[in-house]
PDB file of N, CA and C in Angstrom:
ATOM      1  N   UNK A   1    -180.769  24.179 -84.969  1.00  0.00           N
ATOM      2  CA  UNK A   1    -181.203  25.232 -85.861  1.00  0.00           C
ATOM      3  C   UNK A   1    -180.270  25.274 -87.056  1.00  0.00           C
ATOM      4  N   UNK A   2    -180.938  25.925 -88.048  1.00  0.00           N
ATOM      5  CA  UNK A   2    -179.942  25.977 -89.456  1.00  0.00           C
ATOM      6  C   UNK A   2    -179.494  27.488 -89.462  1.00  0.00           C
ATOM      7  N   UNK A   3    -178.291  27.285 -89.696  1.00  0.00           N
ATOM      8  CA  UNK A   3    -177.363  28.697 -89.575  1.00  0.00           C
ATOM      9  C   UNK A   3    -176.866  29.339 -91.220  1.00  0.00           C
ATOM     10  N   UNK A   4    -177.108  29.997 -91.751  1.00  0.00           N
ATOM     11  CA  UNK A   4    -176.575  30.679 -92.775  1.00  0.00           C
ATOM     12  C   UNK A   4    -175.591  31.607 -92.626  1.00  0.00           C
ATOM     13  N   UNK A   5    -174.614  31.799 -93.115  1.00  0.00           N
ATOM     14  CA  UNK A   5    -174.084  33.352 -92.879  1.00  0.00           C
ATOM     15  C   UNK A   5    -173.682  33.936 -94.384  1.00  0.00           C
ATOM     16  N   UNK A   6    -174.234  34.792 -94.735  1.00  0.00           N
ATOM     17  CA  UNK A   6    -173.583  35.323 -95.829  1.00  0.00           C
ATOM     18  C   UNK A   6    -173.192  36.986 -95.865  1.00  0.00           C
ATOM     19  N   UNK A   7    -171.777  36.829 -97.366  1.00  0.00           N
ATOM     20  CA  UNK A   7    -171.318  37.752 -97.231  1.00  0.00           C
ATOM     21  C   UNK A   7    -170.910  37.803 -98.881  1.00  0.00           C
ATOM     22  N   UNK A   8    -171.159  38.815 -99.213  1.00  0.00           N
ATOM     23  CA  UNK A   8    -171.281  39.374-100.513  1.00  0.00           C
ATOM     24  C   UNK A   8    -171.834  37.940-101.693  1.00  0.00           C
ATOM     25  N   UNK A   9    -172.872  37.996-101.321  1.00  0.00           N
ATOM     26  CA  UNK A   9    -173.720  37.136-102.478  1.00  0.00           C
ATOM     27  C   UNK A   9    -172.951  35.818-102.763  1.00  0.00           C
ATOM     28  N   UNK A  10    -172.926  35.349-101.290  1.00  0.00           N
ATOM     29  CA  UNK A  10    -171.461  34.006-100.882  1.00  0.00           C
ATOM     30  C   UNK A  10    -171.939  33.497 -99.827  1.00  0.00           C
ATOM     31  N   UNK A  11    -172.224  32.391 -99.893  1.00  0.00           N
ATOM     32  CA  UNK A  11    -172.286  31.587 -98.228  1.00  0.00           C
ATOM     33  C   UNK A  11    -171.155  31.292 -98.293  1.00  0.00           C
ATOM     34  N   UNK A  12    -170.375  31.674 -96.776  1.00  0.00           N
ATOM     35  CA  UNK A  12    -169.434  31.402 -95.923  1.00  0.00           C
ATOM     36  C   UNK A  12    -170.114  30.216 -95.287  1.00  0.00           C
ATOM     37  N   UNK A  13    -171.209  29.775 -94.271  1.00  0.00           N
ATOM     38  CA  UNK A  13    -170.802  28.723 -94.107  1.00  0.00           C
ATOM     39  C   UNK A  13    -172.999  28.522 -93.721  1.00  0.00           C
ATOM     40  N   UNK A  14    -172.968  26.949 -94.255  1.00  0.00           N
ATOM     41  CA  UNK A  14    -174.340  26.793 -94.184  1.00  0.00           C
ATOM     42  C   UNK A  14    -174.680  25.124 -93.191  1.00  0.00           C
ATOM     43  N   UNK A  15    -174.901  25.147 -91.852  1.00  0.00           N
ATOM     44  CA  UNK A  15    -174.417  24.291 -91.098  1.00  0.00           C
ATOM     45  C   UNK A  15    -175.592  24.188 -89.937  1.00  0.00           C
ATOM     46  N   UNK A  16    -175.249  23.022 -88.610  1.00  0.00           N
ATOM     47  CA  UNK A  16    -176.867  22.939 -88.101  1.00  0.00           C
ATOM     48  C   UNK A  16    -176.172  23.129 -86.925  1.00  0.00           C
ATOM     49  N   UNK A  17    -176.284  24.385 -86.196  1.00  0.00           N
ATOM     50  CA  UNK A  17    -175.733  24.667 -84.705  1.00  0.00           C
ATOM     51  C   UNK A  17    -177.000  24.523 -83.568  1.00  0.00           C
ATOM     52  N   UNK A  18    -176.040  24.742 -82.472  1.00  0.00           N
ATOM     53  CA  UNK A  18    -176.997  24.889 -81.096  1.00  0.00           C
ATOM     54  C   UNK A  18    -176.865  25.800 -80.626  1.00  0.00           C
ATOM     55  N   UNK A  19    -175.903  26.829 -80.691  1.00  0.00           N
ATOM     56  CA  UNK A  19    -176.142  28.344 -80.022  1.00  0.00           C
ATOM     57  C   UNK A  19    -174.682  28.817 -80.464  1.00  0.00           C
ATOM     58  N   UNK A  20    -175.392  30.380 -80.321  1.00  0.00           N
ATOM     59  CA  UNK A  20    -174.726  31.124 -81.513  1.00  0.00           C
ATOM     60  C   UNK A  20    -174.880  32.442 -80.581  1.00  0.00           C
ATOM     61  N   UNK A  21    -173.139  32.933 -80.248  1.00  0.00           N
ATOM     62  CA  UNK A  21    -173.015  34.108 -79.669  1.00  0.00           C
ATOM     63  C   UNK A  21    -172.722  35.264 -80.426  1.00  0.00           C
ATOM     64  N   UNK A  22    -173.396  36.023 -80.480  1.00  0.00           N
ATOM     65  CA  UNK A  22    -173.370  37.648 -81.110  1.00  0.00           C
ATOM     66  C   UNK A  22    -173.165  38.632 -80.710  1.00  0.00           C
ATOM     67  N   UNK A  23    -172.346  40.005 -81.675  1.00  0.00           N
ATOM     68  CA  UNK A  23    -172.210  41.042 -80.612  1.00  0.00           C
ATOM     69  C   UNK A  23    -172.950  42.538 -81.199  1.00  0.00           C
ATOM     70  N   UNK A  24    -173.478  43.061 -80.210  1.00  0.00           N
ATOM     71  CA  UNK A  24    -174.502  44.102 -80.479  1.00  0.00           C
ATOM     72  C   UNK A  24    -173.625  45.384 -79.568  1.00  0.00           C
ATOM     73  N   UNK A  25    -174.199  46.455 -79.885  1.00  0.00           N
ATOM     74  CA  UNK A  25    -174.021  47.587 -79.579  1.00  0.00           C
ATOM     75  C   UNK A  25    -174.128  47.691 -77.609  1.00  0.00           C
ATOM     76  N   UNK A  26    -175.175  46.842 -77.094  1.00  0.00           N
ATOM     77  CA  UNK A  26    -174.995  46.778 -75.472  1.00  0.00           C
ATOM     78  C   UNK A  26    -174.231  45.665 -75.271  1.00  0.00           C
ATOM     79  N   UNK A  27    -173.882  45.114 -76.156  1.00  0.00           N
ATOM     80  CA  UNK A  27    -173.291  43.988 -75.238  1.00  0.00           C
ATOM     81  C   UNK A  27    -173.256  42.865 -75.995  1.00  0.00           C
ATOM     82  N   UNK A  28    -173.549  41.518 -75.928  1.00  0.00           N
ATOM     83  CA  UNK A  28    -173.252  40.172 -76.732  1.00  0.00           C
ATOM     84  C   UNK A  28    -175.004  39.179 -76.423  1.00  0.00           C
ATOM     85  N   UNK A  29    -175.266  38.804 -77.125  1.00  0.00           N
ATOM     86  CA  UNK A  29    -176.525  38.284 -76.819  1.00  0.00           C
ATOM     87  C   UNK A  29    -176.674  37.009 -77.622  1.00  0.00           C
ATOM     88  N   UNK A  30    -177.308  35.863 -76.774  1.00  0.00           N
ATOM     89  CA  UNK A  30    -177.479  34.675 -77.595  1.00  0.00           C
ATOM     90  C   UNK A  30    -178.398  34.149 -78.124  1.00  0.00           C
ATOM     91  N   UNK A  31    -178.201  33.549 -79.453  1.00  0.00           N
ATOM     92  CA  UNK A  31    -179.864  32.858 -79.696  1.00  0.00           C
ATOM     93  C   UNK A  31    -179.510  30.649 -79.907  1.00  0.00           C
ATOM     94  N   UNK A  32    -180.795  30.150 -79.343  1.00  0.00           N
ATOM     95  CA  UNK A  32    -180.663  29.241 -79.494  1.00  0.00           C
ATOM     96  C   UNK A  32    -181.668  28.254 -80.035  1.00  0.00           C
ATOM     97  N   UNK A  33    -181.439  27.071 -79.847  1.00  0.00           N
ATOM     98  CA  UNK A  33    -182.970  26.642 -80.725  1.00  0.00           C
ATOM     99  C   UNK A  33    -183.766  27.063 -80.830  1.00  0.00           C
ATOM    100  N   UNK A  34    -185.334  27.091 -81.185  1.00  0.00           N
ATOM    101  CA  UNK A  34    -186.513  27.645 -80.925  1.00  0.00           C
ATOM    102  C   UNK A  34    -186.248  29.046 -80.440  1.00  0.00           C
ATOM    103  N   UNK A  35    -185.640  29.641 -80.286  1.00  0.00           N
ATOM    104  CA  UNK A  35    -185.944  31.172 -79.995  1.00  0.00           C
ATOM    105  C   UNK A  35    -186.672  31.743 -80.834  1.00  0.00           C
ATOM    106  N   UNK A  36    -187.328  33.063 -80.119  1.00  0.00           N
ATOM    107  CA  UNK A  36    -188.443  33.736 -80.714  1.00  0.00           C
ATOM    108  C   UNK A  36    -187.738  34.480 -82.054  1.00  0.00           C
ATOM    109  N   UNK A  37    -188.546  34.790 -83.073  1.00  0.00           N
ATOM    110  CA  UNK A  37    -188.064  35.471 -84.151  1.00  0.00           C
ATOM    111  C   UNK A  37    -187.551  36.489 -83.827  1.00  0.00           C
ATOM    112  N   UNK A  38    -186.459  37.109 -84.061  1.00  0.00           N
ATOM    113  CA  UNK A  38    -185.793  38.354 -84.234  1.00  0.00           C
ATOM    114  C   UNK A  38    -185.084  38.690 -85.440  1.00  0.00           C
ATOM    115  N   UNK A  39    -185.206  40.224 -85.457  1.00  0.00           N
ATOM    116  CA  UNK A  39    -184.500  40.633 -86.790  1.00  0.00           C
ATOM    117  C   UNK A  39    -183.507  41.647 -85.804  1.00  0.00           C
ATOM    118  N   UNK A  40    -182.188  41.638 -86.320  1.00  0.00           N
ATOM    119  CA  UNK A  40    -181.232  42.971 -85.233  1.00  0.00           C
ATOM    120  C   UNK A  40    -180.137  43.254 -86.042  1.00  0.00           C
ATOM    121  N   UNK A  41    -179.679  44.101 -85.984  1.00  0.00           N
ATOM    122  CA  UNK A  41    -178.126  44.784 -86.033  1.00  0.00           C
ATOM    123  C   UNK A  41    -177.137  44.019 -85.359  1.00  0.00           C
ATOM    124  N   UNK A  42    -176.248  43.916 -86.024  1.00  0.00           N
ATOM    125  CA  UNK A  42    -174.733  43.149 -85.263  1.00  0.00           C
ATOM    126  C   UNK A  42    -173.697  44.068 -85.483  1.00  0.00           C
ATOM    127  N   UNK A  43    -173.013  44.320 -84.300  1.00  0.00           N
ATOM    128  CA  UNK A  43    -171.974  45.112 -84.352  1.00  0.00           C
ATOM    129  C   UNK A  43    -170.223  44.264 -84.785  1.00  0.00           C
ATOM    130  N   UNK A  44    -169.679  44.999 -84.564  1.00  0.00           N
ATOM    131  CA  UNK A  44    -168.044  44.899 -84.710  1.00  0.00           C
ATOM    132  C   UNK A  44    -167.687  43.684 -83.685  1.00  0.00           C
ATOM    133  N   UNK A  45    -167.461  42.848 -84.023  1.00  0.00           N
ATOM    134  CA  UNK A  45    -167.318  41.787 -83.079  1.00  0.00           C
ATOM    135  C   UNK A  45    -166.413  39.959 -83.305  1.00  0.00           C
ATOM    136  N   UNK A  46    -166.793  39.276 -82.536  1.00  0.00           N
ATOM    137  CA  UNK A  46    -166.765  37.899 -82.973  1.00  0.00           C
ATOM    138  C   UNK A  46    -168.103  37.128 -82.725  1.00  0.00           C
ATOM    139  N   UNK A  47    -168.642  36.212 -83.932  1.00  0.00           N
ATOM    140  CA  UNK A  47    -169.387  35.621 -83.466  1.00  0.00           C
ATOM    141  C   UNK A  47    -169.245  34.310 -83.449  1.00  0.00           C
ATOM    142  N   UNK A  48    -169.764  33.564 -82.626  1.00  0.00           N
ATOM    143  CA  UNK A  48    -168.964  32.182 -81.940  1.00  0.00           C
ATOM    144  C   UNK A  48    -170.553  31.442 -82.237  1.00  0.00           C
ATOM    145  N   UNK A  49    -170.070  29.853 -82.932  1.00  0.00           N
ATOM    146  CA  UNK A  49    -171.306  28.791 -83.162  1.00  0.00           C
ATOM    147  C   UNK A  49    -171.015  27.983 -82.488  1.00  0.00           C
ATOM    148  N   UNK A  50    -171.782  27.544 -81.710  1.00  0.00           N
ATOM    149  CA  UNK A  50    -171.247  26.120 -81.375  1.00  0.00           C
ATOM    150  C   UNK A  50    -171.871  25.045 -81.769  1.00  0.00           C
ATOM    151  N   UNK A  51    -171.768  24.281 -82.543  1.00  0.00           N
ATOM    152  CA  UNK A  51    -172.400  22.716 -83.532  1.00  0.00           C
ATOM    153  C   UNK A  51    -171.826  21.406 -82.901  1.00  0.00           C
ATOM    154  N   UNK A  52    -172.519  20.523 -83.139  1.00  0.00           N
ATOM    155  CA  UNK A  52    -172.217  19.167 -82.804  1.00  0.00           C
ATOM    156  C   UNK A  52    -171.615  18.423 -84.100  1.00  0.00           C
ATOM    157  N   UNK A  53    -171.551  19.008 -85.260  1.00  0.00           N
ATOM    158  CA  UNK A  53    -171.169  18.660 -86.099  1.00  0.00           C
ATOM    159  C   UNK A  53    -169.597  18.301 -86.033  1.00  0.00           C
ATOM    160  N   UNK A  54    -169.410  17.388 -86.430  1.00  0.00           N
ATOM    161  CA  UNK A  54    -167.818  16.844 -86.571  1.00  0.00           C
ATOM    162  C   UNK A  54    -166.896  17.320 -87.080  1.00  0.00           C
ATOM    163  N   UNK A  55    -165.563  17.929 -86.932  1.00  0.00           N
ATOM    164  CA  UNK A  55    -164.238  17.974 -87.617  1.00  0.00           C
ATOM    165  C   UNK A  55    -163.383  17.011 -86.670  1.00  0.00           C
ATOM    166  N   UNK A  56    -163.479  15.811 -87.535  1.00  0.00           N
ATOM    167  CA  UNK A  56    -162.089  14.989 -86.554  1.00  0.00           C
ATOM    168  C   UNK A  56    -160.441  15.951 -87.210  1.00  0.00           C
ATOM    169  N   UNK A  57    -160.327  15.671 -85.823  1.00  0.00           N
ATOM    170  CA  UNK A  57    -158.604  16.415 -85.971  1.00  0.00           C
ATOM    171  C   UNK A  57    -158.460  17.423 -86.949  1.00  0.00           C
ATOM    172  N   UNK A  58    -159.525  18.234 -87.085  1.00  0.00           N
ATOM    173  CA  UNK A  58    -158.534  19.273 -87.985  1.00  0.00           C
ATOM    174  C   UNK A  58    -159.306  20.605 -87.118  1.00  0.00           C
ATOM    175  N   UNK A  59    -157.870  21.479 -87.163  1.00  0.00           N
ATOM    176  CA  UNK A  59    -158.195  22.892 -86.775  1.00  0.00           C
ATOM    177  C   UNK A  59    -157.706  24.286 -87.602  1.00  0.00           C
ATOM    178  N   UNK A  60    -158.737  24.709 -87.550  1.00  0.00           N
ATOM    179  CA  UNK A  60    -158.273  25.765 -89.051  1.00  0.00           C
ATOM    180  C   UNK A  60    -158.474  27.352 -88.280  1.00  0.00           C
ATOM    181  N   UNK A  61    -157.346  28.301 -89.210  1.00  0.00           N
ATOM    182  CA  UNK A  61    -157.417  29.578 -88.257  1.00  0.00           C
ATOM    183  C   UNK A  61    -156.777  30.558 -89.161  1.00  0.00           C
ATOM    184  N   UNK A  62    -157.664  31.399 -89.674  1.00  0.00           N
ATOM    185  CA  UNK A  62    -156.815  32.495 -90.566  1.00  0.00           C
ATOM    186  C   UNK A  62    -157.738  34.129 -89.856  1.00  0.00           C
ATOM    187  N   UNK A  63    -157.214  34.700 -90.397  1.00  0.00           N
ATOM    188  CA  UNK A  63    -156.908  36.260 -89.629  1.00  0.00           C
ATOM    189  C   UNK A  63    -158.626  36.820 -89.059  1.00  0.00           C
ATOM    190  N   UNK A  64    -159.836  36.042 -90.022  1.00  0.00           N
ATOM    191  CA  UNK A  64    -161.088  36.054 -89.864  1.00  0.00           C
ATOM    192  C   UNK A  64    -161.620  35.042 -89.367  1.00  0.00           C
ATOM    193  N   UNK A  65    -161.407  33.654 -89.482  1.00  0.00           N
ATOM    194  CA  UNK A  65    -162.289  32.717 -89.215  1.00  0.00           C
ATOM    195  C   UNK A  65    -161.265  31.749 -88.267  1.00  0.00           C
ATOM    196  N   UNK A  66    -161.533  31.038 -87.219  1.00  0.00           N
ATOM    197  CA  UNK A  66    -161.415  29.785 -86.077  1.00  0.00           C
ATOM    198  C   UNK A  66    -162.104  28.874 -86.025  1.00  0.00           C
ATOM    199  N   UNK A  67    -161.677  27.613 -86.365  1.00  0.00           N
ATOM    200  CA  UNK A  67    -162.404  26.592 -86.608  1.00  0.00           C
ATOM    201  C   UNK A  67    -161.902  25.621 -85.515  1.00  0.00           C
ATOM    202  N   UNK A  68    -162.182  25.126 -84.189  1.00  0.00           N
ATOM    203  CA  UNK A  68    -161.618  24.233 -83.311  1.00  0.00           C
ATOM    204  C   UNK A  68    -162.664  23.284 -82.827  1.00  0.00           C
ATOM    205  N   UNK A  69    -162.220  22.143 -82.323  1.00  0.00           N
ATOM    206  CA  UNK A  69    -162.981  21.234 -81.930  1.00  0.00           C
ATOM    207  C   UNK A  69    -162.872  20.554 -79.784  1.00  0.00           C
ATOM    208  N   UNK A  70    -163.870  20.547 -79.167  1.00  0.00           N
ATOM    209  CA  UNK A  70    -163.445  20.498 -78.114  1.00  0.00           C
ATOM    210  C   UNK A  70    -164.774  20.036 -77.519  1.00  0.00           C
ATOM    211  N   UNK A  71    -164.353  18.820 -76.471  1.00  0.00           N
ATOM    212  CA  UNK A  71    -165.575  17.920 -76.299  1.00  0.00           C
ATOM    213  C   UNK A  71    -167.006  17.978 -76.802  1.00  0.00           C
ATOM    214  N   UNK A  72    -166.400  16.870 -78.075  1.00  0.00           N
ATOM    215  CA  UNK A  72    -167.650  17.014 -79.044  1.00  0.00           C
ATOM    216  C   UNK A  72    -168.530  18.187 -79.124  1.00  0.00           C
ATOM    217  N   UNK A  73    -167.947  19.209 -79.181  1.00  0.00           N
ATOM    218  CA  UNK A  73    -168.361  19.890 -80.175  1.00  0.00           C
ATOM    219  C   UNK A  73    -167.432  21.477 -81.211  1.00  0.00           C
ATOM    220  N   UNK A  74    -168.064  21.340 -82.216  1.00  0.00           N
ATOM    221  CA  UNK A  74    -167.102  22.075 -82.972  1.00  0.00           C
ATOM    222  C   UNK A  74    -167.404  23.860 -83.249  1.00  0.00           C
ATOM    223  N   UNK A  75    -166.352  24.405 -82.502  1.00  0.00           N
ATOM    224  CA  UNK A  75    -166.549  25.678 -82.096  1.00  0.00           C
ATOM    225  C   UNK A  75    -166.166  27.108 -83.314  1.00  0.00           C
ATOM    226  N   UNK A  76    -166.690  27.567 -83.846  1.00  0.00           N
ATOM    227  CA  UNK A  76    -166.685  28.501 -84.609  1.00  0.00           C
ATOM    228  C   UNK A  76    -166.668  29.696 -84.678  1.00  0.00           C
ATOM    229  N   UNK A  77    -165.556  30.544 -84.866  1.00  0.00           N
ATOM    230  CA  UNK A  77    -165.437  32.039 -83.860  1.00  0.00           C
ATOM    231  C   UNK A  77    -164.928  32.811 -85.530  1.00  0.00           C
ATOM    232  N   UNK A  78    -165.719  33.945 -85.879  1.00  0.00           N
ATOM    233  CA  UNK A  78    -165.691  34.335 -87.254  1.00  0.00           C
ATOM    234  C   UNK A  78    -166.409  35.995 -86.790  1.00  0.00           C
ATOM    235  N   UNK A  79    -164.604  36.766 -87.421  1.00  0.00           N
ATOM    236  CA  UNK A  79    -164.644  38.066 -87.060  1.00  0.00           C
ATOM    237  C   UNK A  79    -165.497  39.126 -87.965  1.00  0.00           C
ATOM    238  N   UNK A  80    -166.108  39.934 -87.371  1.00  0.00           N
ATOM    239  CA  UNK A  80    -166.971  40.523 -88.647  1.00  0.00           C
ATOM    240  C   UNK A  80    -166.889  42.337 -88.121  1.00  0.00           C
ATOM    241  N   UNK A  81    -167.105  42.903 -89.047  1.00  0.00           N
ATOM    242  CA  UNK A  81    -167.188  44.361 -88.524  1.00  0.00           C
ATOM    243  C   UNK A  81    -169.049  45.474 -88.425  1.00  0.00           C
ATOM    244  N   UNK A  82    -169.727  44.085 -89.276  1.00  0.00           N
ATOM    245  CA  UNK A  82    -171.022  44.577 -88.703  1.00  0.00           C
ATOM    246  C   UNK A  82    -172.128  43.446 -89.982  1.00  0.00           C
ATOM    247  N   UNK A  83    -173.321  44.016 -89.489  1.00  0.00           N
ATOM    248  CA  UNK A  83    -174.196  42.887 -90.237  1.00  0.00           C
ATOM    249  C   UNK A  83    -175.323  42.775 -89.318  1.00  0.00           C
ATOM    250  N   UNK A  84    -175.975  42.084 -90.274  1.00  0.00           N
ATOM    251  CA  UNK A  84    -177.941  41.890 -89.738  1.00  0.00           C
ATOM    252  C   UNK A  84    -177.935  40.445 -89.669  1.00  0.00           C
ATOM    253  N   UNK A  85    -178.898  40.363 -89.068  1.00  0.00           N
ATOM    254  CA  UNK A  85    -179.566  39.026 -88.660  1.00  0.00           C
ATOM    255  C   UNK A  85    -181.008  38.487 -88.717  1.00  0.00           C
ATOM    256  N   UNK A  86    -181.850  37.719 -89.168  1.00  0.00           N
ATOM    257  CA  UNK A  86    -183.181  37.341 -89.093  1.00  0.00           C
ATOM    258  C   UNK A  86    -183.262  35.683 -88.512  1.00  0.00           C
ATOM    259  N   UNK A  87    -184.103  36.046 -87.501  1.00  0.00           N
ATOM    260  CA  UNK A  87    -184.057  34.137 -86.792  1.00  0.00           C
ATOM    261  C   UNK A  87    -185.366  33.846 -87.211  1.00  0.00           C
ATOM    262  N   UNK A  88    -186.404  33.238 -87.760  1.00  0.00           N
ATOM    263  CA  UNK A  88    -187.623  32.772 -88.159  1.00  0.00           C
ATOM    264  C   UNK A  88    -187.494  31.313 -88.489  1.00  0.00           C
ATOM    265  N   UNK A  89    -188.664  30.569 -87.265  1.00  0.00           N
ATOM    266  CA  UNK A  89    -188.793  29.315 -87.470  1.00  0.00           C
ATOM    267  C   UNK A  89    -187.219  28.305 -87.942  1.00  0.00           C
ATOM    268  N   UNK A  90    -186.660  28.590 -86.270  1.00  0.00           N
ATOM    269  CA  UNK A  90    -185.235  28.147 -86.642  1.00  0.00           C
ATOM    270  C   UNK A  90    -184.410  27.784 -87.634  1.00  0.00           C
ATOM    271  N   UNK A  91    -184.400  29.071 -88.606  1.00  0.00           N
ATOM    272  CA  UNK A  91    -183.491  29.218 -89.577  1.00  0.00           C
ATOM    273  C   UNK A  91    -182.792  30.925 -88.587  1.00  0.00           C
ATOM    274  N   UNK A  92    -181.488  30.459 -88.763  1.00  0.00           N
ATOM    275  CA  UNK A  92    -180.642  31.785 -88.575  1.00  0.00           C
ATOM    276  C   UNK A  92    -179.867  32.161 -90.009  1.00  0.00           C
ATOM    277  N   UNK A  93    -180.288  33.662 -90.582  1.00  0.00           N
ATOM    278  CA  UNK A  93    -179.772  34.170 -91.518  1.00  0.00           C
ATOM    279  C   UNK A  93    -178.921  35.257 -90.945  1.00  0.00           C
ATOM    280  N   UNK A  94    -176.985  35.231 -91.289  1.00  0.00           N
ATOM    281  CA  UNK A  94    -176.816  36.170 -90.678  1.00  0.00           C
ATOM    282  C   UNK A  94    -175.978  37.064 -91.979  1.00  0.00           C
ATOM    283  N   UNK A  95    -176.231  37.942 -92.423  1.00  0.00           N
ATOM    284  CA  UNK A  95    -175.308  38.951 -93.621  1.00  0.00           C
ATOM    285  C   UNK A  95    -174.363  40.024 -92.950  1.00  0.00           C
ATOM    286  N   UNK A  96    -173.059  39.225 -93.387  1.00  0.00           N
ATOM    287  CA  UNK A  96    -172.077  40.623 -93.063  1.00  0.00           C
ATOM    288  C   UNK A  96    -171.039  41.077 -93.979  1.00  0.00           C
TER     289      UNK A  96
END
């Protein structure tokens, strides 16, 4: 699926993941390929991508964003304090 995330009229990061953990008001919920369309609220949280996409050897980590790599695949953990989401025809748009 194609992942967007934006944040103030800025893509942070525009990339092709396989599942993508989110956190909501009950709890943390996942979406993955083909999942059904949803539009939702995202709470105060971390949300974690996981892509097959490559970073050889590099790992990046500042006070918002984690960038690590670990059997083939490259893990993405990016702190947010709230934001929406729309999944349609595996595009994930997420604004925070």
């Amino acid at each position: 699926m194609k992942i967007l995330i934006l944040k103030k009229e800025k893509t942070l990061f525009d990339i092709e993941g396989d599942a993508v953990f989110l956190p909501s008001e009950k709890g943390q919920f996942e979406i993955l390929n083909n999942h059904c369309s949803i539009i939702s609220m995202i709470s105060s949280g971390i949300i974690k991508i996981y892509s097959s996409f490559f970073i050889k050897n590099k790992i990046y980590h500042n006070n918002d964003i984690n960038i690590s790599y670990n059997d083939n695949t490259t893990i993405i953990k990016l702190k947010i304090n709230y934001g929406f989401l729309n999944f349609k025809k595996n595009i994930l748009t997420i604004i925070i």
